[in-house]
N, C-alpha and C. Protein backbone atom coordinates (compact mmCIF):
# COMPACT_ATOMS: atom_id res chain seq x y z
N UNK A 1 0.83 -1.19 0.00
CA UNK A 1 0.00 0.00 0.00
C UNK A 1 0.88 1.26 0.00
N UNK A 2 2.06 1.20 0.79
CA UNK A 2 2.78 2.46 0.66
C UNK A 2 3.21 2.52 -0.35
N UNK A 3 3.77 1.36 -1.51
CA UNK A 3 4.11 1.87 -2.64
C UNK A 3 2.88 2.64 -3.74
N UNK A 4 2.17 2.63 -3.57
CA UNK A 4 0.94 2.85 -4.21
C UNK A 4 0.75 4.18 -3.70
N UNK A 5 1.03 4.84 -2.62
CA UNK A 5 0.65 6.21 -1.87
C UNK A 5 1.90 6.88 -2.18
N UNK A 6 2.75 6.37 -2.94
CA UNK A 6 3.96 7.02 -2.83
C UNK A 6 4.17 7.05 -4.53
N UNK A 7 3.36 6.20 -5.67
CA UNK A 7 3.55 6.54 -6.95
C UNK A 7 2.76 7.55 -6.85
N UNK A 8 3.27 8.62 -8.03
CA UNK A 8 2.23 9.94 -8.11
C UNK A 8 1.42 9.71 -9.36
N UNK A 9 1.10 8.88 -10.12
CA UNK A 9 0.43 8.77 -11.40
C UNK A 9 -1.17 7.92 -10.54
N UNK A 10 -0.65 7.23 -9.24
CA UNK A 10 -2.07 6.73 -8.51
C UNK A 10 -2.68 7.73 -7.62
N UNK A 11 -1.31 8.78 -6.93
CA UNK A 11 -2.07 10.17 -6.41
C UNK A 11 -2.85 10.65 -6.93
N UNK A 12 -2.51 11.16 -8.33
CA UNK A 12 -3.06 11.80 -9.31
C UNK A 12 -4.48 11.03 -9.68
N UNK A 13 -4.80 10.03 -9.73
CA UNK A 13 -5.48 9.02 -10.54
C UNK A 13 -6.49 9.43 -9.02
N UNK A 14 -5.89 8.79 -7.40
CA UNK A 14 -6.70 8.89 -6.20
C UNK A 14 -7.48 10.40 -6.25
N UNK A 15 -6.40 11.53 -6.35
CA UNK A 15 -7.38 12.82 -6.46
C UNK A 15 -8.42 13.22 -7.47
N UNK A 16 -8.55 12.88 -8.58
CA UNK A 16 -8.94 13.31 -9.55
C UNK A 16 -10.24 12.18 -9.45
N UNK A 17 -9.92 11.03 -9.46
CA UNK A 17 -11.18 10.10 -9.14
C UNK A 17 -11.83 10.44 -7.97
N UNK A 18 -11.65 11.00 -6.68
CA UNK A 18 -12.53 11.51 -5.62
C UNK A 18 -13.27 12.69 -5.72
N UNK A 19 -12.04 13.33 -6.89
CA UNK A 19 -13.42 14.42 -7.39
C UNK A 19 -14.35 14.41 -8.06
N UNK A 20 -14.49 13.54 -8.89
CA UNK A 20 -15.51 13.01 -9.90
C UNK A 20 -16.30 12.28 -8.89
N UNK A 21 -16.29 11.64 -8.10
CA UNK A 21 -16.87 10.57 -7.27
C UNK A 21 -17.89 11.65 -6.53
N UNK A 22 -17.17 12.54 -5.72
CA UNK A 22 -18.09 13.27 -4.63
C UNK A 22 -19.05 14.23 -5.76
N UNK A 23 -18.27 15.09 -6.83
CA UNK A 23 -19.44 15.56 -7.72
C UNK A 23 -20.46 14.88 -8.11
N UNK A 24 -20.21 13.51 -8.23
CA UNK A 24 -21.47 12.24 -8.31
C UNK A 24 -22.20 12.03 -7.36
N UNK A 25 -21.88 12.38 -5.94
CA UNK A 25 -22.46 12.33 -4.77
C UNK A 25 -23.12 13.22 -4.84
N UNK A 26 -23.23 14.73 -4.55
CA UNK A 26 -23.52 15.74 -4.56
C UNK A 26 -24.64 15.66 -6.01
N UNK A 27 -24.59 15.67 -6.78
CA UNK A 27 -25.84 15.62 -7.52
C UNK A 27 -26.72 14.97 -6.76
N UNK A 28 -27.04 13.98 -6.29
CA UNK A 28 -27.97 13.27 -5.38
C UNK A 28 -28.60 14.37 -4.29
N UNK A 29 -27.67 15.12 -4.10
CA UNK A 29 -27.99 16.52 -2.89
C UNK A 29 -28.76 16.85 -3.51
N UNK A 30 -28.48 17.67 -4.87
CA UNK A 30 -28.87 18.40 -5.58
C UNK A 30 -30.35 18.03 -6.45
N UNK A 31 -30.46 16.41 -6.85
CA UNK A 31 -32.11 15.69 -7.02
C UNK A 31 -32.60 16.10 -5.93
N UNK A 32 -31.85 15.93 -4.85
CA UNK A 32 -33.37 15.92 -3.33
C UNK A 32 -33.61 17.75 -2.96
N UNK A 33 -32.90 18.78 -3.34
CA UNK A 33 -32.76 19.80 -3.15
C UNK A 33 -34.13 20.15 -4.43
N UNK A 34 -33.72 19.96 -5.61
CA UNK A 34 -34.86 20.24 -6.56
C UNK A 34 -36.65 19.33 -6.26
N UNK A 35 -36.66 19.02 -5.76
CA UNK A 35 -37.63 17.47 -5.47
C UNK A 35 -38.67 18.46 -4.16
N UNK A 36 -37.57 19.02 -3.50
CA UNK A 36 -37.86 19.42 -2.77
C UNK A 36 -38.47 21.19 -2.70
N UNK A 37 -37.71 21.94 -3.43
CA UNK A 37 -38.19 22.86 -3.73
C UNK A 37 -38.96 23.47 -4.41
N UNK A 38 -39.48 22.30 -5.54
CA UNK A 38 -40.21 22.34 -6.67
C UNK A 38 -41.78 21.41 -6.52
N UNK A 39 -41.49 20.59 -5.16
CA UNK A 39 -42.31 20.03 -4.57
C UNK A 39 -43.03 19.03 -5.67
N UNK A 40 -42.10 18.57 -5.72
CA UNK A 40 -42.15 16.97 -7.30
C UNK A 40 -41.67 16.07 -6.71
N UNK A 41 -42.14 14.89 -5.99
CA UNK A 41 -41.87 13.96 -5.56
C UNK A 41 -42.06 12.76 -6.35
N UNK A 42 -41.41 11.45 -6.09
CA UNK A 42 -42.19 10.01 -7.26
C UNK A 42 -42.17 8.90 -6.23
N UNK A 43 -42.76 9.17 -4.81
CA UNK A 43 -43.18 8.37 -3.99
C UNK A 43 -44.25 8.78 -2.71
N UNK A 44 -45.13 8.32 -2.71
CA UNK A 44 -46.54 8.60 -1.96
C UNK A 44 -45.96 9.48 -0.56
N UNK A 45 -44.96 8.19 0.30
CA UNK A 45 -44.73 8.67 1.57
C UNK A 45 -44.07 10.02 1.54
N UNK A 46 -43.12 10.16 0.62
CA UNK A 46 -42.22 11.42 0.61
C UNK A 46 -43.68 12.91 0.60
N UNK A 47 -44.19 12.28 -0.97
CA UNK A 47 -45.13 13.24 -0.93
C UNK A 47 -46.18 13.65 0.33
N UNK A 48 -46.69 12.83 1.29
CA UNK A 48 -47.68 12.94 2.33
C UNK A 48 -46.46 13.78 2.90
N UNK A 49 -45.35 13.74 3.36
CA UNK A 49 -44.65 14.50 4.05
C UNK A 49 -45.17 16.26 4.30
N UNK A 50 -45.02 16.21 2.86
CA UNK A 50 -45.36 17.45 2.72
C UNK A 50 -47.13 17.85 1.89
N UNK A 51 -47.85 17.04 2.15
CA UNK A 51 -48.85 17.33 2.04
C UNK A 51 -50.21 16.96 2.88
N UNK A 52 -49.99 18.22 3.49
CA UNK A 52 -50.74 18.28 4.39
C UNK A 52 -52.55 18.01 4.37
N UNK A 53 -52.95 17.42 5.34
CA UNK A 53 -54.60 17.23 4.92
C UNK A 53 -54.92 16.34 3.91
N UNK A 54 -54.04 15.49 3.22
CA UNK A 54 -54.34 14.77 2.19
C UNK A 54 -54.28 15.33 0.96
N UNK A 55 -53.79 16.07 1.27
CA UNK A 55 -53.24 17.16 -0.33
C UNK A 55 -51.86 16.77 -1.11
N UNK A 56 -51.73 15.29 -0.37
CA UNK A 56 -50.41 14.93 -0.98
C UNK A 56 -50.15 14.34 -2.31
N UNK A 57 -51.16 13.93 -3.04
CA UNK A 57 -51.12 13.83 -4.76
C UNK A 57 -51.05 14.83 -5.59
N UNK A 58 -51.31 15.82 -5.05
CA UNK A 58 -50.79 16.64 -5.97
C UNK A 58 -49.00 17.02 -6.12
N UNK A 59 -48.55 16.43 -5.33
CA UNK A 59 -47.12 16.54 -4.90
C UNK A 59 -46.05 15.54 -5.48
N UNK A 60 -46.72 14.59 -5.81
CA UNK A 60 -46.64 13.09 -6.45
C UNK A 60 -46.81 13.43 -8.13
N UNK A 61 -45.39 13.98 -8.63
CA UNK A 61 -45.85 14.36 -9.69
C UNK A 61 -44.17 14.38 -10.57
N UNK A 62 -44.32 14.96 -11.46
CA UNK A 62 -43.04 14.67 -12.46
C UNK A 62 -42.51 16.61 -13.11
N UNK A 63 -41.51 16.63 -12.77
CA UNK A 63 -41.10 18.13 -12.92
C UNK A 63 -40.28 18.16 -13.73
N UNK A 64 -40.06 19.07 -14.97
CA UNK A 64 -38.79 18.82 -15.59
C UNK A 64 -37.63 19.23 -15.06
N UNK A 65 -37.95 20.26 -14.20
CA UNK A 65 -36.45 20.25 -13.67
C UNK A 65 -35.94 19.29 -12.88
N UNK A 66 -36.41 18.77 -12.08
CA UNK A 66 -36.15 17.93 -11.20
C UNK A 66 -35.73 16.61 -12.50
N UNK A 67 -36.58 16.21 -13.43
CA UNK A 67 -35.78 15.04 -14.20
C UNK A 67 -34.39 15.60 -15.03
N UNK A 68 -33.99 17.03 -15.05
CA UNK A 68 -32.69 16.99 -15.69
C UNK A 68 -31.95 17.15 -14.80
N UNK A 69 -31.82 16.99 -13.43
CA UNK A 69 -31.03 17.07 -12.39
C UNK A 69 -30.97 15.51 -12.03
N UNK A 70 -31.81 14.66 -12.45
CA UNK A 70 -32.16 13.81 -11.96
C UNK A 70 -31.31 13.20 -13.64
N UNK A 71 -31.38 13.30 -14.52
CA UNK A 71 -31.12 12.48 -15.53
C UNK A 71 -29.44 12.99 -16.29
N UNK A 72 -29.17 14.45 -15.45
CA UNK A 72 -27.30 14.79 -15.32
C UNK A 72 -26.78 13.58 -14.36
N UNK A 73 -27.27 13.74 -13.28
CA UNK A 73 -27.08 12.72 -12.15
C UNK A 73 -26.77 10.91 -12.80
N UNK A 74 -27.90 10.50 -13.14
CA UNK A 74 -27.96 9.05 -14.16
C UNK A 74 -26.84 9.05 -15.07
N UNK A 75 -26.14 10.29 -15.80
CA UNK A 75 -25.38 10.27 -16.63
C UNK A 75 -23.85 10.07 -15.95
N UNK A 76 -24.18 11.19 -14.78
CA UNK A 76 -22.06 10.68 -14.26
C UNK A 76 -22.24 9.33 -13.85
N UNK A 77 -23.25 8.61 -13.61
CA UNK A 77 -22.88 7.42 -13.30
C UNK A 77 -22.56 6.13 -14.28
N UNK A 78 -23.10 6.81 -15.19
CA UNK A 78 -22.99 6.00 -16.38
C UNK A 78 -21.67 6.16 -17.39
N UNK A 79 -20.60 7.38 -16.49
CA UNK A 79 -19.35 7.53 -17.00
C UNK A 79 -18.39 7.47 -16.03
N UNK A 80 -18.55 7.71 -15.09
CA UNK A 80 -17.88 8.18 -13.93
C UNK A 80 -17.51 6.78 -13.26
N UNK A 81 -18.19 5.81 -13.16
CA UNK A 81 -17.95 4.40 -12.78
C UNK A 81 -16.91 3.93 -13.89
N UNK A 82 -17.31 3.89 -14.97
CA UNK A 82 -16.46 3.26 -16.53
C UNK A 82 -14.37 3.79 -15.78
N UNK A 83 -14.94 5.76 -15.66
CA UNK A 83 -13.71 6.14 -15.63
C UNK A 83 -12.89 5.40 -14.13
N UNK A 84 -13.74 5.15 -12.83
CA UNK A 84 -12.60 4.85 -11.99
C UNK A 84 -12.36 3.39 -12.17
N UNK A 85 -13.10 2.52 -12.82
CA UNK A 85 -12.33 1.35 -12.81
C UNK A 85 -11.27 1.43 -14.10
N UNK A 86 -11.30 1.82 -15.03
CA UNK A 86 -10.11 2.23 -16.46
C UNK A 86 -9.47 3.44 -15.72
N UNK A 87 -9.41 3.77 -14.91
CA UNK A 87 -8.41 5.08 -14.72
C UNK A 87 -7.67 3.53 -13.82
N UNK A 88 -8.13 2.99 -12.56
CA UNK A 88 -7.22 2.40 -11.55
C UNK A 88 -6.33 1.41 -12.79
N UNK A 89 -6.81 0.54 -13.37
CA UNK A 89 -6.04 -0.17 -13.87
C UNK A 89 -5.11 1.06 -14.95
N UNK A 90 -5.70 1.56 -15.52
CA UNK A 90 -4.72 2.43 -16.20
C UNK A 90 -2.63 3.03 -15.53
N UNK A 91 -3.83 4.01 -14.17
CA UNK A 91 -3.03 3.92 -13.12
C UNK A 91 -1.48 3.08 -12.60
N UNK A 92 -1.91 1.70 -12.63
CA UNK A 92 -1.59 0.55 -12.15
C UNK A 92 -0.85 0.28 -13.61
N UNK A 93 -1.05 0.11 -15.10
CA UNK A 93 -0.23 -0.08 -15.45
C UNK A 93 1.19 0.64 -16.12
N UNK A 94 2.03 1.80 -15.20
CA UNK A 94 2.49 2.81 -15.09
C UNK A 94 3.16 3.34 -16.46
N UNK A 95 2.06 4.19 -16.60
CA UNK A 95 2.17 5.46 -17.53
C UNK A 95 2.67 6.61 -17.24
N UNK A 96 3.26 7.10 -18.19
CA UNK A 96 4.00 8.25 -17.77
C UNK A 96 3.16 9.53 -17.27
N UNK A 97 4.03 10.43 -15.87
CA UNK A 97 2.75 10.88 -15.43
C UNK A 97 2.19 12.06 -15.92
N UNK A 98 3.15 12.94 -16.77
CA UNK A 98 2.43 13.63 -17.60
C UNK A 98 0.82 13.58 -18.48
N UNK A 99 1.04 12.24 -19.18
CA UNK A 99 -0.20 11.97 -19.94
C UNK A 99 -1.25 11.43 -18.90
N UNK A 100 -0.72 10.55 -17.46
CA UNK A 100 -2.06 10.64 -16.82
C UNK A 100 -2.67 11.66 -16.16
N UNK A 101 -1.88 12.55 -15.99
CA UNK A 101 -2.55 14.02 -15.72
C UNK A 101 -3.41 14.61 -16.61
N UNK A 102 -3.04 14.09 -17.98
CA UNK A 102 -3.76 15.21 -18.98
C UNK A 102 -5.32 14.36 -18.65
N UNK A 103 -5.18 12.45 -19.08
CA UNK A 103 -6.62 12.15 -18.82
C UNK A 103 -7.01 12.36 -17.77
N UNK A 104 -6.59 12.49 -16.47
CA UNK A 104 -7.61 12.69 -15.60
C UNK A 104 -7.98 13.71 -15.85
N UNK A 105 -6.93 14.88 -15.47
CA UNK A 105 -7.94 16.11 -15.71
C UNK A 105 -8.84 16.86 -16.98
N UNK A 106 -8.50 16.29 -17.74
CA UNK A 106 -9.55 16.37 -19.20
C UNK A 106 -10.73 15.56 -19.12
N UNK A 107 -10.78 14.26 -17.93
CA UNK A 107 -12.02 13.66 -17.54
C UNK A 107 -12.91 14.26 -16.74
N UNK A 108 -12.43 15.36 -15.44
CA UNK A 108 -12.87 15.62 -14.60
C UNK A 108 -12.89 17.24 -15.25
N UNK A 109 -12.72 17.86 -16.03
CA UNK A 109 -13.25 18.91 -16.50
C UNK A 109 -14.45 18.53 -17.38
N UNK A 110 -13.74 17.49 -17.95
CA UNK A 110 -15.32 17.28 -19.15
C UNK A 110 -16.34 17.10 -18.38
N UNK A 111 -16.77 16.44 -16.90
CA UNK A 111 -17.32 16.01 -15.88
C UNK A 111 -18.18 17.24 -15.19
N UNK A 112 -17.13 18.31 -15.07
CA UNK A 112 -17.77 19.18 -14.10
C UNK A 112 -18.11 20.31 -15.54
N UNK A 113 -17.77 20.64 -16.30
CA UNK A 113 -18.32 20.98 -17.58
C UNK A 113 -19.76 20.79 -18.23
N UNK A 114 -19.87 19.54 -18.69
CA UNK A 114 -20.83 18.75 -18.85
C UNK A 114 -21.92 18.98 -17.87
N UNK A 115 -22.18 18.78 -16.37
CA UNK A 115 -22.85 19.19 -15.59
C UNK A 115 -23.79 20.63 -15.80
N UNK A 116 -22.18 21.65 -15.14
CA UNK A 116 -22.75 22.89 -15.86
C UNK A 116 -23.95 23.08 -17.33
N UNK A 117 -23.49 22.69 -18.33
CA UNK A 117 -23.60 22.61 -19.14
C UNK A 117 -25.36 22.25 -18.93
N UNK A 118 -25.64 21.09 -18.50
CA UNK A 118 -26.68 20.76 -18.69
C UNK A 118 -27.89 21.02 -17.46
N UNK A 119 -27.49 21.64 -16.30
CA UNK A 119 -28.29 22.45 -15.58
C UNK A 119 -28.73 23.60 -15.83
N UNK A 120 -27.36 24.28 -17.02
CA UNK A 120 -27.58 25.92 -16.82
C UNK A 120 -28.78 26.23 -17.56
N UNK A 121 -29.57 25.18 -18.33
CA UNK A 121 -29.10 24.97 -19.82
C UNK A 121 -28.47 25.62 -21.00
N UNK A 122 -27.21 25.23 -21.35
CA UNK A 122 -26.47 25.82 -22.34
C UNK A 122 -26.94 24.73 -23.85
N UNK A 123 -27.09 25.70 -24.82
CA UNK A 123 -27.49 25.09 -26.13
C UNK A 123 -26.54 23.79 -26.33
N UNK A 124 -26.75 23.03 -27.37
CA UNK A 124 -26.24 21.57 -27.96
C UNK A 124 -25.52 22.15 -28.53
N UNK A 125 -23.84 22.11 -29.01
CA UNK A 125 -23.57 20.92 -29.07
C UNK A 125 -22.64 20.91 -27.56
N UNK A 126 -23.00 22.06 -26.74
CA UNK A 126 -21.78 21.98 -25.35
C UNK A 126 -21.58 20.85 -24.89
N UNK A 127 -22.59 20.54 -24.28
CA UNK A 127 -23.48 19.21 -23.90
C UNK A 127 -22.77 17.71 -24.11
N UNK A 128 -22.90 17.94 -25.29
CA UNK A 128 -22.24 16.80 -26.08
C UNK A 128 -20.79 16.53 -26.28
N UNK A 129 -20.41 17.60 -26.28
CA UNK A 129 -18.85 17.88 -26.74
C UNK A 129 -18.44 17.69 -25.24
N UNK A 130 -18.67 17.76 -24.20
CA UNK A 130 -18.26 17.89 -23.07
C UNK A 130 -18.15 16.22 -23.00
N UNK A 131 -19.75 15.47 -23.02
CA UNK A 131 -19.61 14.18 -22.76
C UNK A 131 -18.73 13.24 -23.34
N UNK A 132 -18.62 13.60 -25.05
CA UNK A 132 -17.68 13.29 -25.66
C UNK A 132 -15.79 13.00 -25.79
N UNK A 133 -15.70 14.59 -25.02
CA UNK A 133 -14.47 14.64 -24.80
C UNK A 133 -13.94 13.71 -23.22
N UNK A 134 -14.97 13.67 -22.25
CA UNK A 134 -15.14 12.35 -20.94
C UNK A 134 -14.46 11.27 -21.43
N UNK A 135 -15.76 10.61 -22.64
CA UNK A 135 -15.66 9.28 -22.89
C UNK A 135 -14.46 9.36 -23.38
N UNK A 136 -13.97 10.03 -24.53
CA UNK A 136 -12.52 9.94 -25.09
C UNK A 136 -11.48 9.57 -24.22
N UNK A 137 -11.43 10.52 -23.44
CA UNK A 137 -10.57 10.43 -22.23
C UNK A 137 -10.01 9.17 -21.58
N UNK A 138 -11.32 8.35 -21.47
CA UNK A 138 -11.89 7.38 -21.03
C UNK A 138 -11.38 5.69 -22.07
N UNK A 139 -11.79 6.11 -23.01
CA UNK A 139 -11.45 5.37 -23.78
C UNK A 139 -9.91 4.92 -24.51
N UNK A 140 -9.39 6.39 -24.05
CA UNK A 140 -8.13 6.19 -24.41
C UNK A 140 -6.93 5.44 -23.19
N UNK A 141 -7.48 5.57 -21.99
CA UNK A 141 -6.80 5.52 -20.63
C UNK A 141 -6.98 3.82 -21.36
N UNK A 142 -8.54 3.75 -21.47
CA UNK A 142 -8.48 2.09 -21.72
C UNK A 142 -7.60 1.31 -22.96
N UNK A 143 -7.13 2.11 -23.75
CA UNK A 143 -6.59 1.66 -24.92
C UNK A 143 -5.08 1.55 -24.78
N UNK A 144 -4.37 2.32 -23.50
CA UNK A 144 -2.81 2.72 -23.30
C UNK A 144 -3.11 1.55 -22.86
N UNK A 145 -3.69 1.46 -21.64
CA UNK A 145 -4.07 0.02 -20.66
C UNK A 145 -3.74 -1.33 -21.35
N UNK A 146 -4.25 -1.75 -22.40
CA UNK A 146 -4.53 -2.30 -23.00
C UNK A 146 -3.24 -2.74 -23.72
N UNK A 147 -3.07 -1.71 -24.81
CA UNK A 147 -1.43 -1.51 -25.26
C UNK A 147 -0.40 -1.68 -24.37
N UNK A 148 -0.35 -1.73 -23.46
CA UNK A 148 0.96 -1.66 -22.03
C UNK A 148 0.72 -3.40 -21.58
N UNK A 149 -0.12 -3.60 -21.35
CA UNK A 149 -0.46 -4.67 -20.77
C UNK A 149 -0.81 -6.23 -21.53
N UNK A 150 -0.86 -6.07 -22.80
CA UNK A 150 -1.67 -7.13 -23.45
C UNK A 150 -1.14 -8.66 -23.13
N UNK A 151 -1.60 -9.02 -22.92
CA UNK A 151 -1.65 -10.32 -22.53
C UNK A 151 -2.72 -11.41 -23.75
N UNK A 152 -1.52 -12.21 -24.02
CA UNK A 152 -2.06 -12.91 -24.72
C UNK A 152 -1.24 -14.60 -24.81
């Protein structure tokens, strides 16, 4: 383990993946923050919470804001997982640390970019180009990986 706390391409890989991780957390804040303020719930009990006298179906309902906070959210997870298991092995099979600096942090900008992007709402193609440039990122960590390591 100390050798691992002591390469800087897994520092790098440890910081940059905890930031992507907790920004993935924090959207979840941010569903129950909109859910809540917009008073759009998609479960009875939550809704009775706040609806008083039996006025709680109307509360029980579908908001768009709340589903694009809710469907940014669905999305880092659907990249953000891909990136920390291909970043660790990436990591692990030691790349020089220049270029793992560039993917992480070209992952975790495209990450917190992308977000922006799709709360503020900023027009298409930001959106895209943001997610795009993630997966790249992503895809390429997996392809050095790959190339470094092949086993056959």
């Amino acid at each position: 383990m100390q050798q691992l706390v002591e390469n800087e391409v897994f520092r790098a890989y440890a910081t940059y993946a905890t930031i992507v991780l907790v920004k993935m957390m924090l959207m979840s804040l941010f569903t129950a923050y909109f859910r809540i303020t917009h008073k759009a719930f998609s479960n009875p009990e939550d809704a009775a919470v706040h609806g008083k006298g039996g006025d709680s179906k109307r509360f029980l309902r579908i908001d768009q804001d709340v589903e694009r906070v809710r469907r940014c959210h669905l999305n880092d997870i659907e990249n953000i997982v891909p990136f920390v298991g291909v970043g660790l092995l990436y990591a692990l099979s030691n790349p020089e640390l220049s270029c793992a600096l560039l993917h992480f942090r070209v992952f975790a900008a495209s990450r917190v970019l992308h977000t922006i992007f799709y709360l503020a709402p900023v027009p298409q193609p930001s959106r895209a180009l943001a997610f795009f440039v993630g997966l790249l990122a992503t895809l390429s960590m997996a392809f050095c990986t790959v190339r470094s390591l092949l086993y056959i």
